[in-house]
N, C-alpha and C. Protein backbone atom coordinates (compact mmCIF):
# COMPACT_ATOMS: atom_id res chain seq x y z
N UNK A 1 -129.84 139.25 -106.33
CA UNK A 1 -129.55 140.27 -107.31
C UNK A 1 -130.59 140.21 -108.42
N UNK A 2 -131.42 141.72 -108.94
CA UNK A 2 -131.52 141.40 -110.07
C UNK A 2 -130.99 141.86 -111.32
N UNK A 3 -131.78 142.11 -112.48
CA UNK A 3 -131.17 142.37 -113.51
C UNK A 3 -130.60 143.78 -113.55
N UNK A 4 -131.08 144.50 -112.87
CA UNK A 4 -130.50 145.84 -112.67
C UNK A 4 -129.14 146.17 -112.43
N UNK A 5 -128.87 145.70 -111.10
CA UNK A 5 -127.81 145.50 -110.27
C UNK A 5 -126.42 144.91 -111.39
N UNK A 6 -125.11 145.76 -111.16
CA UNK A 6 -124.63 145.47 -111.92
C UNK A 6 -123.65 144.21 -111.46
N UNK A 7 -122.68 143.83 -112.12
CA UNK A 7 -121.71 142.46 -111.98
C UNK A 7 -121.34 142.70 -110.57
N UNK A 8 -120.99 141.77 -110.18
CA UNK A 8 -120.29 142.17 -108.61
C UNK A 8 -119.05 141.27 -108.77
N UNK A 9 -117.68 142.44 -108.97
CA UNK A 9 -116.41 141.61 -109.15
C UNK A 9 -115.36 141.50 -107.45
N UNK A 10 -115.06 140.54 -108.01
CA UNK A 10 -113.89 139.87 -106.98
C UNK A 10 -112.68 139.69 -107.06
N UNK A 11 -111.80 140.61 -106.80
CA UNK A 11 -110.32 140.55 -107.12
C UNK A 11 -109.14 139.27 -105.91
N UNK A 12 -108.78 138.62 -106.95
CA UNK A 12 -108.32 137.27 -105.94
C UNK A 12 -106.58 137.68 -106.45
N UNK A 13 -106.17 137.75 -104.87
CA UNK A 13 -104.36 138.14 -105.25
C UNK A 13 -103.89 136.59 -104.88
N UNK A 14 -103.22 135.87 -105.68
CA UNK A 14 -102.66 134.88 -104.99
C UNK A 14 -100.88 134.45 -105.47
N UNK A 15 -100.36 134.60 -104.02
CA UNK A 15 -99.01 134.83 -104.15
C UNK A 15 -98.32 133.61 -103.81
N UNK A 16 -97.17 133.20 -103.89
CA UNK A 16 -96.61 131.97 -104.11
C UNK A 16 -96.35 131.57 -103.09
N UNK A 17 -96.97 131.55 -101.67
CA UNK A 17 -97.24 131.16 -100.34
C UNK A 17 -98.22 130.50 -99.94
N UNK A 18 -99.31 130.87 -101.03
CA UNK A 18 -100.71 130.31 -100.31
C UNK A 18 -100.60 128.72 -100.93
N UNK A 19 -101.04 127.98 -100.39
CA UNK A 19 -101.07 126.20 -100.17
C UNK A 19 -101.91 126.14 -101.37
N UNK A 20 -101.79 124.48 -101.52
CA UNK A 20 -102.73 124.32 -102.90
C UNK A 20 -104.52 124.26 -102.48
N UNK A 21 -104.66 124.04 -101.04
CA UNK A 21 -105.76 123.65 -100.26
C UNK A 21 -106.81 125.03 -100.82
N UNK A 22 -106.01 126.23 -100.42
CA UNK A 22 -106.61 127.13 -100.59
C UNK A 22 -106.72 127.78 -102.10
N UNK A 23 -105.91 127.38 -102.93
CA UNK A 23 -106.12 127.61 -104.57
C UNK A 23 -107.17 126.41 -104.57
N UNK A 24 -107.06 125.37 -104.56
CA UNK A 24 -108.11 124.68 -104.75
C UNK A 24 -109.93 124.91 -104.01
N UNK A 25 -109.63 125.77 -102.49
CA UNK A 25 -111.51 126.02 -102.63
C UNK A 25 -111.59 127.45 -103.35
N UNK A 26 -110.77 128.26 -103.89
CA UNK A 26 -110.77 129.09 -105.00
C UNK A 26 -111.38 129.15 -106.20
N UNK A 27 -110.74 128.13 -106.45
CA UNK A 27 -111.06 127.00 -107.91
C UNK A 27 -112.34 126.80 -108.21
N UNK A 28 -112.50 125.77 -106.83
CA UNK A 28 -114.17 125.04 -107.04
C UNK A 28 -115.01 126.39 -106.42
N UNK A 29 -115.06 127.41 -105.85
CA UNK A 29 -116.35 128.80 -106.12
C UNK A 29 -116.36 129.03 -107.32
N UNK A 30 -115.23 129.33 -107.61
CA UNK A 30 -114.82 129.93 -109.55
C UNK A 30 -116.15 128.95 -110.22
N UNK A 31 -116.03 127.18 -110.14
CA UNK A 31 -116.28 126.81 -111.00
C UNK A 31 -118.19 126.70 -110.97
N UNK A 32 -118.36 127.04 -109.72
CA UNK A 32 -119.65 126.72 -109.30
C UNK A 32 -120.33 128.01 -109.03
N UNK A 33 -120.05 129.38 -109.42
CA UNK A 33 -120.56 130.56 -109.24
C UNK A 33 -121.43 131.09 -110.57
N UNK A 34 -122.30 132.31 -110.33
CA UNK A 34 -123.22 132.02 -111.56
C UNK A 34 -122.35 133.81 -111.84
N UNK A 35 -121.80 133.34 -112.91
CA UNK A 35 -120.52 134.41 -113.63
C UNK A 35 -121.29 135.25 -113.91
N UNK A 36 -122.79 135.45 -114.67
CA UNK A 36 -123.30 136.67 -115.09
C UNK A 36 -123.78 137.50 -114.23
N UNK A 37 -123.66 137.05 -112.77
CA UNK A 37 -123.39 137.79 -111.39
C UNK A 37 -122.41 138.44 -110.94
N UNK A 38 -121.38 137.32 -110.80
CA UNK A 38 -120.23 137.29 -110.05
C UNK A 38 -119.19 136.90 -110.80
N UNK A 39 -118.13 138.43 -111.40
CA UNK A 39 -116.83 138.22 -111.93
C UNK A 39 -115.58 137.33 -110.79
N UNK A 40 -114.62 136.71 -110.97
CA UNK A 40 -113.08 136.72 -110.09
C UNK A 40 -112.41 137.40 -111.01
N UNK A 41 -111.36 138.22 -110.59
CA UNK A 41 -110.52 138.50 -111.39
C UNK A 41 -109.54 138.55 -111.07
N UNK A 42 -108.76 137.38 -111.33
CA UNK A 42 -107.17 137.02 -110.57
C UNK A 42 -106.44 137.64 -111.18
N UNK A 43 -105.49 137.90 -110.16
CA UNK A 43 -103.87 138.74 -110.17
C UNK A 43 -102.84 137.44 -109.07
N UNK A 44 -101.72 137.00 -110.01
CA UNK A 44 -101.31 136.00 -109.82
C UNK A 44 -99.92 136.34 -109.68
């Protein structure tokens, strides 16, 4: 991407079924993604 290109968002639904396995590799993209790229925007 460059500077042009605008945010590229990610809508994450997570409902009270999904395991902690999978909130947790959620988590660690969240924490390791370069944000002024790439929004998440959880709905919980």
């Amino acid at each position: 991407m460059n500077n042009n290109m605008p945010t590229l968002r990610i809508a994450i639904t997570i409902g009270k079924y999904v395991t902690s396995g999978i909130k947790s590799v959620i988590i660690n993209y969240y924490k390791n993604i370069d944000r002024i790229k790439i929004q998440f925007i959880f709905c919980l």
